[in-house]
Protein backbone atom coordinates (compact mmCIF):
# COMPACT_ATOMS: atom_id res chain seq x y z
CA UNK A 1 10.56 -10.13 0.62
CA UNK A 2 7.91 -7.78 -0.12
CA UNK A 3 8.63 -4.14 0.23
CA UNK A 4 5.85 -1.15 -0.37
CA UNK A 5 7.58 1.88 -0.10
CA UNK A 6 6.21 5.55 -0.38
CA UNK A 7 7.49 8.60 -2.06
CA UNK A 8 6.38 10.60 0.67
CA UNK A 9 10.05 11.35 2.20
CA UNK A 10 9.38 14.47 4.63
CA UNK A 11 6.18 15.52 3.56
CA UNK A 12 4.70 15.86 6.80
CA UNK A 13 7.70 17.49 8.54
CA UNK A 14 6.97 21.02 8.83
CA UNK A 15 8.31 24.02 10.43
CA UNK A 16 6.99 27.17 11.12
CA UNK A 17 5.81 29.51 8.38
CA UNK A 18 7.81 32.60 7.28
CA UNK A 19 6.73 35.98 6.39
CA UNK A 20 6.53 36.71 2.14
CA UNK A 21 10.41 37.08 1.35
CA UNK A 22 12.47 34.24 2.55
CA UNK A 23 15.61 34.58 4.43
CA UNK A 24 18.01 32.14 3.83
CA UNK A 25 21.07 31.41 6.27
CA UNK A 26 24.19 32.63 5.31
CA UNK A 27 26.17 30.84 3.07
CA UNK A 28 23.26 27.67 3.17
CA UNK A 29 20.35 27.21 0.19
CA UNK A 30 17.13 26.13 0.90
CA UNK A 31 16.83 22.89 1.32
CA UNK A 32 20.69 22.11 1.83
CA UNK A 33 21.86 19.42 4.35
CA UNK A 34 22.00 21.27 7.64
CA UNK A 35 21.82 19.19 10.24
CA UNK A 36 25.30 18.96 12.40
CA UNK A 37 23.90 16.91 15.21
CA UNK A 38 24.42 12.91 15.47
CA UNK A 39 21.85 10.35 13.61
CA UNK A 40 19.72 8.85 16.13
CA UNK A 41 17.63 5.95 15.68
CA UNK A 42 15.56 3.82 18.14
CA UNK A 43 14.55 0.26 17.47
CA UNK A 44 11.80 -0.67 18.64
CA UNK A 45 10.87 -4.37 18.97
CA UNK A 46 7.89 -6.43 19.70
CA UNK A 47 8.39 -8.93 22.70
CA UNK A 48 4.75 -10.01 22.93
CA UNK A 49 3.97 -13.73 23.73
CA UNK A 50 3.56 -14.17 20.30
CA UNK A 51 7.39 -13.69 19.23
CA UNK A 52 7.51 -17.48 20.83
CA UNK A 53 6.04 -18.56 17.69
CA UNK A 54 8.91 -20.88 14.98
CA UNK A 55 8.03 -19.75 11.88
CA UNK A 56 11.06 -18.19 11.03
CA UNK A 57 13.95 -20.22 9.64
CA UNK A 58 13.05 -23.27 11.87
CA UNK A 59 13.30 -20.78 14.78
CA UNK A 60 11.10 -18.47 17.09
CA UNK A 61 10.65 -14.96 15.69
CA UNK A 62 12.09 -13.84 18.92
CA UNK A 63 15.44 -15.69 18.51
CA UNK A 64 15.49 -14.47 14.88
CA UNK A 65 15.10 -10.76 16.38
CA UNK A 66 17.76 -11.19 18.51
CA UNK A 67 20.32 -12.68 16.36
CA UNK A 68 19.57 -9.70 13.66
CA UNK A 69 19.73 -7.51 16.49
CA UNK A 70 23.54 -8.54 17.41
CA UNK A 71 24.61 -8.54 13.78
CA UNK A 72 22.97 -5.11 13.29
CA UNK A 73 24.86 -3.53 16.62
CA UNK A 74 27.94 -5.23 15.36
CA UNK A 75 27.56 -3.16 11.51
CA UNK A 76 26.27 0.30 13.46
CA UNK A 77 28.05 3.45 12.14
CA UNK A 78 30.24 5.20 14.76
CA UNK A 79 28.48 8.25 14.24
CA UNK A 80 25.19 6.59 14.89
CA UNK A 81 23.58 7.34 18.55
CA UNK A 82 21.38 4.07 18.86
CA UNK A 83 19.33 2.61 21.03
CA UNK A 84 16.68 -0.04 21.67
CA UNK A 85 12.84 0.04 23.23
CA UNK A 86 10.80 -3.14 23.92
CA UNK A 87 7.13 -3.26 23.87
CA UNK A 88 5.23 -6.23 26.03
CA UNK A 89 8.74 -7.40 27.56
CA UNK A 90 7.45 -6.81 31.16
CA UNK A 91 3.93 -7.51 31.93
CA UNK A 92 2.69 -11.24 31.65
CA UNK A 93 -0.77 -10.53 33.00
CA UNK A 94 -4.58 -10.22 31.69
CA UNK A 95 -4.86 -6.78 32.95
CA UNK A 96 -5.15 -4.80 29.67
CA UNK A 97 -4.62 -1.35 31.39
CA UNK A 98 -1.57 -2.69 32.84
CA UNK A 99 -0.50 -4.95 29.75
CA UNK A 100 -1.08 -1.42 27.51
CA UNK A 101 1.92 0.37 29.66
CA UNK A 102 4.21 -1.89 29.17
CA UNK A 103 6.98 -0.43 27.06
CA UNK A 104 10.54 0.53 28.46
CA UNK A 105 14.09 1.78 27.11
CA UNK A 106 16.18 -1.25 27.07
CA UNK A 107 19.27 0.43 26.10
CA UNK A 108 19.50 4.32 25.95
CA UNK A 109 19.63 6.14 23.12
CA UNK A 110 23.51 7.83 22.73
CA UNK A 111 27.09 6.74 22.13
CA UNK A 112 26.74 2.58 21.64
CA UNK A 113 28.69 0.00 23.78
CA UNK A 114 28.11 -2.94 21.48
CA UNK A 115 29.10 -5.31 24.37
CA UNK A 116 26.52 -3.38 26.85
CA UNK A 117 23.63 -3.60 24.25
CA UNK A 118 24.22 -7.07 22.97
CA UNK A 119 23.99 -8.19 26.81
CA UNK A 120 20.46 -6.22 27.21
CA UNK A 121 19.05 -7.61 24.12
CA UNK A 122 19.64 -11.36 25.23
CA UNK A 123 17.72 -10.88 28.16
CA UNK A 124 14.85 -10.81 26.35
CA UNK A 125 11.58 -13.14 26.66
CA UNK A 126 8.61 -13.41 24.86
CA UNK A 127 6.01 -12.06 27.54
CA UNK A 128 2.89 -9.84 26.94
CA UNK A 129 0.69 -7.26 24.77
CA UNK A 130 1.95 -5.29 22.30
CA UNK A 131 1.65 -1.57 22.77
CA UNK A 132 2.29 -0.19 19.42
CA UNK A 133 0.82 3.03 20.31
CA UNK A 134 2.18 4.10 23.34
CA UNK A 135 5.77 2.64 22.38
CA UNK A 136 5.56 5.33 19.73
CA UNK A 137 4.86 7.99 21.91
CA UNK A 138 7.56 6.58 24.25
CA UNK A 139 10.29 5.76 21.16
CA UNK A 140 9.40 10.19 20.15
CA UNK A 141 10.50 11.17 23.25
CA UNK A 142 13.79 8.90 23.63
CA UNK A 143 14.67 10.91 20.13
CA UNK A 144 13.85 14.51 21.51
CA UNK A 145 16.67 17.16 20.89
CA UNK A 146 19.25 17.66 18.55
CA UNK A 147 18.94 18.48 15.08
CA UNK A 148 20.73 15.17 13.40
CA UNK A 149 18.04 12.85 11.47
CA UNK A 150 15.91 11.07 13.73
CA UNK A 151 14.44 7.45 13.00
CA UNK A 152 12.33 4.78 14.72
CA UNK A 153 12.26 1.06 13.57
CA UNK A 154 9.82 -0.48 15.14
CA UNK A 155 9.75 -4.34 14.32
CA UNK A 156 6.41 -5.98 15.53
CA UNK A 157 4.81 -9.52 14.75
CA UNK A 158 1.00 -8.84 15.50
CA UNK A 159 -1.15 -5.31 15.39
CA UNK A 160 -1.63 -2.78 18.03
CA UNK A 161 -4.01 -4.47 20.94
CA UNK A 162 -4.65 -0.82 22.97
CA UNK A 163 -6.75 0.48 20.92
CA UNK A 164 -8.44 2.99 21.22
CA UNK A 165 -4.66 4.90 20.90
CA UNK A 166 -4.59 3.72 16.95
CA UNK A 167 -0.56 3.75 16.27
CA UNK A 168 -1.71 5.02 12.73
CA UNK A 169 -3.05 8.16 14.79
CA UNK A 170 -0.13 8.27 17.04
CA UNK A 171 2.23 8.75 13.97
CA UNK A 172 0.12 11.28 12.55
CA UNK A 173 0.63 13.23 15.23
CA UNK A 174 4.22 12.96 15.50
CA UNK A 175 4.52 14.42 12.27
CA UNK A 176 2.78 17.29 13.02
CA UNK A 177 4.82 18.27 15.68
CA UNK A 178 7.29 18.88 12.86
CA UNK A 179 10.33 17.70 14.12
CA UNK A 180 12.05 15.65 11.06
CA UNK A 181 11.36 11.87 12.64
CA UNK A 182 10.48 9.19 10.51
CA UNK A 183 9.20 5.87 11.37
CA UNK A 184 9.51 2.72 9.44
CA UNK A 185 8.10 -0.35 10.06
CA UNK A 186 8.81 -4.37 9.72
CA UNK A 187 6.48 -6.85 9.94
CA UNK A 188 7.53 -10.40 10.57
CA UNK A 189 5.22 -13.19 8.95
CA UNK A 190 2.38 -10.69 8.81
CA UNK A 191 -1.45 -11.02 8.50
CA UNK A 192 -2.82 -8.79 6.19
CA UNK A 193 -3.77 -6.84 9.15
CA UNK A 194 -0.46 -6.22 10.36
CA UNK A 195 0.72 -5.13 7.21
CA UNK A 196 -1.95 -2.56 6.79
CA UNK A 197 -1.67 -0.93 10.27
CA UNK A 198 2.30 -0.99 9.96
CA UNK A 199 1.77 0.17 6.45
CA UNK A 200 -0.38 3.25 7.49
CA UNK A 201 2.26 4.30 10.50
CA UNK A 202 4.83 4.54 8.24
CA UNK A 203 3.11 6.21 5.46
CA UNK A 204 2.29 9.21 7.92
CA UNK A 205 6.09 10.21 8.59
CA UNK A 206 7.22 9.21 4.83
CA UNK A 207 8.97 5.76 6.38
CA UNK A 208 8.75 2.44 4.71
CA UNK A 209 7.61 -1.04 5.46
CA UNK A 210 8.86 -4.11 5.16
CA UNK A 211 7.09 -7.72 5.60
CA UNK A 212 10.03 -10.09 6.62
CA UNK A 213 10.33 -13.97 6.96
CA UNK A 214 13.53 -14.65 6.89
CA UNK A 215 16.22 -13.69 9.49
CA UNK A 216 18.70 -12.17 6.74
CA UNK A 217 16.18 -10.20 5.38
CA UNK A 218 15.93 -8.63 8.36
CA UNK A 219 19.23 -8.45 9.31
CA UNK A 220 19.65 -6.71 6.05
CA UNK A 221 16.67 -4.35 6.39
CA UNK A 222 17.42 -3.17 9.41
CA UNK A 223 20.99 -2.35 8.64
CA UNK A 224 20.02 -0.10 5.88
CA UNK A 225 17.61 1.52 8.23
CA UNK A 226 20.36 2.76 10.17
CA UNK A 227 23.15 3.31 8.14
CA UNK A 228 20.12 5.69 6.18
CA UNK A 229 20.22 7.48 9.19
CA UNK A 230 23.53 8.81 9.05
CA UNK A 231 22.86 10.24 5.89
CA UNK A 232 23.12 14.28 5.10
CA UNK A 233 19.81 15.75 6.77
CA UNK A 234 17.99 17.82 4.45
CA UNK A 235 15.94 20.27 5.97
CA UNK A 236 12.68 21.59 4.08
CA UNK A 237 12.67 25.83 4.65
CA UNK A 238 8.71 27.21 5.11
CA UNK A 239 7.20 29.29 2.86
CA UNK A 240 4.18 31.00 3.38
CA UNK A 241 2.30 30.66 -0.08
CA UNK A 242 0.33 33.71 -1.71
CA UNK A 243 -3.10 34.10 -2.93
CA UNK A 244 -2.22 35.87 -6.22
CA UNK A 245 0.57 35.48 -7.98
CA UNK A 246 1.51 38.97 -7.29
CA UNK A 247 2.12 38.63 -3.77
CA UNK A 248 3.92 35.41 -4.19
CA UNK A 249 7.39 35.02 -1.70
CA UNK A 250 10.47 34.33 -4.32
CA UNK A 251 11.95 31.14 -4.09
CA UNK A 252 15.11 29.92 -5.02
CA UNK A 253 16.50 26.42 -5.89
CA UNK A 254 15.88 24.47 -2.81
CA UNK A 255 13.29 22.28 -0.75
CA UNK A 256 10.29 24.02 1.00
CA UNK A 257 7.23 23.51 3.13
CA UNK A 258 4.04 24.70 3.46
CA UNK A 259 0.17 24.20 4.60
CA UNK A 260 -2.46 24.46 2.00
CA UNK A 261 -6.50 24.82 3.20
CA UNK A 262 -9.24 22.74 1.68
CA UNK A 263 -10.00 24.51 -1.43
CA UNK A 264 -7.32 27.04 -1.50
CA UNK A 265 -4.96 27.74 -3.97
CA UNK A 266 -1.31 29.11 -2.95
CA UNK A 267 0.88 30.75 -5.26
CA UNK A 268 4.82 31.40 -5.37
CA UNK A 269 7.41 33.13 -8.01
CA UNK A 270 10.59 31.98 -9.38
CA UNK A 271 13.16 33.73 -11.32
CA UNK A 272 14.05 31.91 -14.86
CA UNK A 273 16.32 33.34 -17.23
CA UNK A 274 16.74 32.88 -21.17
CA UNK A 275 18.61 29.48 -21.47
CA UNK A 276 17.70 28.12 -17.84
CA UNK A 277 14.95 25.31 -17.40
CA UNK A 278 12.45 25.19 -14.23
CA UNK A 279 11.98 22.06 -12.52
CA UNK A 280 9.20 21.64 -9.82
CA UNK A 281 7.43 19.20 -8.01
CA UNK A 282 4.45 19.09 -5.45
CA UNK A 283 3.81 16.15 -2.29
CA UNK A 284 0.50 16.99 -0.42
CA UNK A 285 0.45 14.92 2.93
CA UNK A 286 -3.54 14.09 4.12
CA UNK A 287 -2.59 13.83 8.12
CA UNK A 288 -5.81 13.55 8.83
CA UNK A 289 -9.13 11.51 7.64
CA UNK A 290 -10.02 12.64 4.71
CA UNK A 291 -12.62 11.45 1.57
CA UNK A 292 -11.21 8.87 -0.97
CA UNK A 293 -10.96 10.35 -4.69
CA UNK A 294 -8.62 13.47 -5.01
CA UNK A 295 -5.98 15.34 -6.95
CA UNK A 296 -3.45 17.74 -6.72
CA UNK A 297 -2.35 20.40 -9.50
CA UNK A 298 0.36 22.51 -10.45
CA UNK A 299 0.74 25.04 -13.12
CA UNK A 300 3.24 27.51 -14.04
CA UNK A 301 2.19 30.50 -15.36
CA UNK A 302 3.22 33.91 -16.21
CA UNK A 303 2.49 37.03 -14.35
CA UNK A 304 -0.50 37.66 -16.48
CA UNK A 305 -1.93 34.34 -14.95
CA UNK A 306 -1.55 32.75 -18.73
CA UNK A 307 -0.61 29.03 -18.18
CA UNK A 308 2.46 27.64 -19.29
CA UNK A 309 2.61 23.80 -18.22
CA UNK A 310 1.17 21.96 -15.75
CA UNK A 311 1.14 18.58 -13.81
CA UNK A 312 -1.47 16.39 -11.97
CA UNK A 313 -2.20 13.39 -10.45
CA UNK A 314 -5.16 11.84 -8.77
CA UNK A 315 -5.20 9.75 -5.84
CA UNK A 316 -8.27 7.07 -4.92
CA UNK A 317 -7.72 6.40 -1.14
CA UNK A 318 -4.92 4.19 -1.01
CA UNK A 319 -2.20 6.45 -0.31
CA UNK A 320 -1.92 9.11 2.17
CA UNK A 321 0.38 11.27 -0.34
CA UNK A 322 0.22 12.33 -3.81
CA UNK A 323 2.66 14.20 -5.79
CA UNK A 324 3.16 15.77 -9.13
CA UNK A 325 5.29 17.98 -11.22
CA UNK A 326 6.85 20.45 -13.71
CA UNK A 327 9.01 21.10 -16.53
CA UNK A 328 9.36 24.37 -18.39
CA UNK A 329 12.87 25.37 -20.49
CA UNK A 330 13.01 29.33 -21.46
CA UNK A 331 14.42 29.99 -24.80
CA UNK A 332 18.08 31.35 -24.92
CA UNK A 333 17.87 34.71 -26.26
CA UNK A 334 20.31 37.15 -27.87
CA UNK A 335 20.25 39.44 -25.02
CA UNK A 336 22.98 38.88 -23.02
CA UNK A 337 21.50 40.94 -20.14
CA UNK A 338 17.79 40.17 -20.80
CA UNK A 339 16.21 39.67 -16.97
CA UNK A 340 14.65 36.92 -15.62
CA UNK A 341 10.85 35.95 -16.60
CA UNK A 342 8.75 35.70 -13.19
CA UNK A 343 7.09 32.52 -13.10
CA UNK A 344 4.43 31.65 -11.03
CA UNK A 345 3.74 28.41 -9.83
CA UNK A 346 0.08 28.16 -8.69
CA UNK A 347 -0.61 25.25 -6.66
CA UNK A 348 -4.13 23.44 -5.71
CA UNK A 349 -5.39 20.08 -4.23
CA UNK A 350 -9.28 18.65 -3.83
CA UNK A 351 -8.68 17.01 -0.93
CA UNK A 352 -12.38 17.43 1.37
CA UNK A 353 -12.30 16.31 5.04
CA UNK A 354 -14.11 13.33 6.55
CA UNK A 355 -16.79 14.62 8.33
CA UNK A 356 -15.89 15.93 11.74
CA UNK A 357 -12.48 16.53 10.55
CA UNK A 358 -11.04 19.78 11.43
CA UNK A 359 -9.84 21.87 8.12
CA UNK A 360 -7.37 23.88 10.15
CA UNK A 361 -4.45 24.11 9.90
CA UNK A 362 -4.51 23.31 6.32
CA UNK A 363 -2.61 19.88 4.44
CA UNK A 364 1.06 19.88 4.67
CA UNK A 365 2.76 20.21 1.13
CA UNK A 366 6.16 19.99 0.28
CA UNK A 367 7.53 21.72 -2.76
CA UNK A 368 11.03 21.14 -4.71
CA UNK A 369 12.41 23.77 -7.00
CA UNK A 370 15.13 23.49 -9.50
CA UNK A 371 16.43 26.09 -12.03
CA UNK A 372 19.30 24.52 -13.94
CA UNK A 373 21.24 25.30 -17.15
CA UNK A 374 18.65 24.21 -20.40
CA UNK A 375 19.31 21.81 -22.75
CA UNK A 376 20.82 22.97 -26.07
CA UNK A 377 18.00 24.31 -28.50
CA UNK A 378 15.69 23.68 -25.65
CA UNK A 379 11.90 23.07 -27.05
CA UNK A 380 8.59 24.13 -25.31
CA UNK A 381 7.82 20.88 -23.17
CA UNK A 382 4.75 21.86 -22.34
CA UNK A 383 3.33 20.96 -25.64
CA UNK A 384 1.23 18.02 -24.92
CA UNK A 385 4.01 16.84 -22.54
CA UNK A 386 6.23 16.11 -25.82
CA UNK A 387 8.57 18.93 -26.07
CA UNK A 388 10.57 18.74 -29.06
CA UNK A 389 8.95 14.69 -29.48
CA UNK A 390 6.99 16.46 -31.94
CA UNK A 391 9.05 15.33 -35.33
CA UNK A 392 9.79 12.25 -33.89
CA UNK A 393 6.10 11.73 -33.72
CA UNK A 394 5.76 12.87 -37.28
CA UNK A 395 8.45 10.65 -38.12
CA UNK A 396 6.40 7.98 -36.74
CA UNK A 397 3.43 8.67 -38.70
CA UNK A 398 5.03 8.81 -41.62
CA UNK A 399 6.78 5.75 -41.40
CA UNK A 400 3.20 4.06 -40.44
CA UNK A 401 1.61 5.48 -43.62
CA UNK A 402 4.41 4.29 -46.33
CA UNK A 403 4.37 0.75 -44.45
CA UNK A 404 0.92 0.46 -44.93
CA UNK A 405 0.88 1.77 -48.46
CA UNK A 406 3.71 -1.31 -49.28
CA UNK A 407 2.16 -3.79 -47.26
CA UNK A 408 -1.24 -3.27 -49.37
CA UNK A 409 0.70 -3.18 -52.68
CA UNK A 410 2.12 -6.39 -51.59
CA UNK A 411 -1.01 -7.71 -51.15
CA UNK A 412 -2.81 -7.18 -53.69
CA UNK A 413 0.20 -8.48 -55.77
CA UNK A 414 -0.42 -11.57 -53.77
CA UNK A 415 -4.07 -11.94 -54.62
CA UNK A 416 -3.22 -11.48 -57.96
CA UNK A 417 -0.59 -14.28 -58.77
CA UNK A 418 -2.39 -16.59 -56.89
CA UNK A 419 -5.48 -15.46 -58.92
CA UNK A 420 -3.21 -16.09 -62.24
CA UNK A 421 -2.18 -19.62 -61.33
């Protein structure tokens, strides 16, 4: 089984933007699991004509669905609210207009009656197009309310055939409505065109995809799907970013989301002590088209604007996210009551739209930050990345330099016995 998985986990979730200042619930951190609402997760499978195929195990793909299917209902978490969508069950026609609607909720999503949703799935037959775009719009909707985690699995054996709604588009757009769903995609004996479209849908709401060809790998793929969904929900807060570091909101430990414009530069403060160590790191989302070959940055500097440490990373095209971070310990100081240093951390991308691209509203970014307790006799990590590595480095060298001094000694001592006899 091949699995590409992206480290883009919420980064195009956002909510709204808050004034300079956050305001944190009472009694809740930023970025602290919040949601009280049920899990919710919708598969979605393919029954196009070409689940009849027997490629899988000596059997159809579509038999292989279904038998994961009842094994997965069987393993579903109480707390899980589940329920299935089909795409090309319905329509056996040529009409493409017709063929492109066809997508319906086979079992509801709520409460599950395994015996109820095990009798819907065998009903199934292999039968027409395959919707992937339109299903996804569908499959949002069937997950609309409540503030548990929502998910979509959609499980497809062939690409999208109503274009022009690209599925790669359609989740795009989902995550910009902000709303916390993630999609992630299975594709069974793919083409290599499968598993880029899949790939790109689930890239866009920080899902995963899986190629399967085996009916226990799916089985077991889907499983963890939804048992991930009844996992704590952690729920980014906004920040609105500064211009200058001065006017930078204050953030505490915690998870946090924001929109940066094309060539902007966005700025926010955090408290660290004597004795305490920052931690930060940076995910830029491209939801849109935008030109291959960028970066992002992130430096922490004082309130002076001198830089302290920074991180980067530099993306070519082939991922829709690209992260980077931090680490900078403060110095434990004999002050007991000495206050904490304002650090800045001044964050940039070089992301350019695709022409005919709209720049506004600006890339989603999602930003962790961490201020924990310092390691004893803490060392400046931002020296060339190698902290207190330094005299191990020196160590190193050394070592190198008497090794080679021996090794030519012995050497020449060589050349000179055999010279003697």
């Amino acid at each position: 089984m091949i699995t590409r998985t992206r480290l883009a986990a919420g980064a195009c979730a956002l909510l709204a933007a808050l004034t300079a200042g956050l305001a944190f619930p009472a009694g809740a951190a930023a970025g602290e699991p919040t949601g009280q609402g049920a899990p919710k997760v919708d598969l979605v499978l393919d029954v196009s004509g070409s689940m009849r195929a027997r490629d899988i195990d000596g059997q159809s793909r579509m038999a292989a669905a279904k038998q994961a299917f009842n094994e997965v209902l069987d393993a579903t978490p109480e707390e899980v609210e589940l329920g299935i969508r089909t795409l090309g069950a319905n329509y056996p026609g040529n009409d493409r207009k017709t063929g492109c609607k066809d997508t319906a909720q086979l079992y509801p999503v709520g409460p599950l009656d395994r015996t109820e949703a095990k009798t819907a799935v065998a009903t199934l037959t292999p039968t027409g197009w395959t919707p992937i775009g339109p299903a996804l719009l569908k499959a949002a909707g069937d997950l609309d309310g409540g503030d548990g985690s929502k998910r979509i699995v959609l499980i497809s054996d062939g690409e999208d055939t109503c274009a022009p709604l690209d599925p790669c588009e359609v989740a795009r757009e989902i995550a910009a409505k902000g709303i916390g769903l993630t999609i992630d995609t299975l594709g069974l004996v793919p083409t290599a065109k499968l598993s880029r479209q899949l790939s790109c849908i689930a890239e866009a709401t920080g899902g995963t995809y899986t190629s399967v060809e085996h009916q226990d790998e799916l089985t077991d793929r889907v499983n963890q799907l939804v048992d991930r969904a009844a996992d704590p929900v952690v729920t980014p807060v906004a920040a609105e970013g500064a211009d200058r570091c001065a006017a930078a909101p204050t953030l505490k430990s915690g998870l946090y989301t924001d929109r940066e414009e094309f060539g902007q530069q966005r700025f926010y403060r955090v408290g660290v002590r004597p004795g305490q160590e920052l931690r930060a790191s940076v995910s830029v989302a491209a939801d849109r088209a935008v030109n291959p070959g960028y970066g992002v940055l992130m430096r922490a500097v004082t309130s002076t604007g001198r830089e302290i440490v920074r991180g980067e990373a530099a993306g070519n095209g082939r991922t829709d996210v690209i992260s980077t971070g931090l680490r900078y310990p403060k110095a434990e100081s004999d002050d007991e009551d000495a206050p904490a240093e304002a650090v800045c951390l001044a964050v940039s991308h070089s992301f350019s739209a695709a022409s005919g691209v709209k720049t506004t509203p600006g890339l989603p970014l999602e930003l962790t930050v961490d201020v924990v307790d310092a390691p004893n006799q803490a060392g400046d990590v931002a020296a060339f990345g190698l902290g207190r590595g330094w005299w191990l480095l020196g160590v190193l060298i050394l070592t190198g330099f008497l090794a080679g001094l021996v090794w030519g000694w012995l050497s020449r001592w060589r050349v000179a016995v055999w010279r003697t006899n």
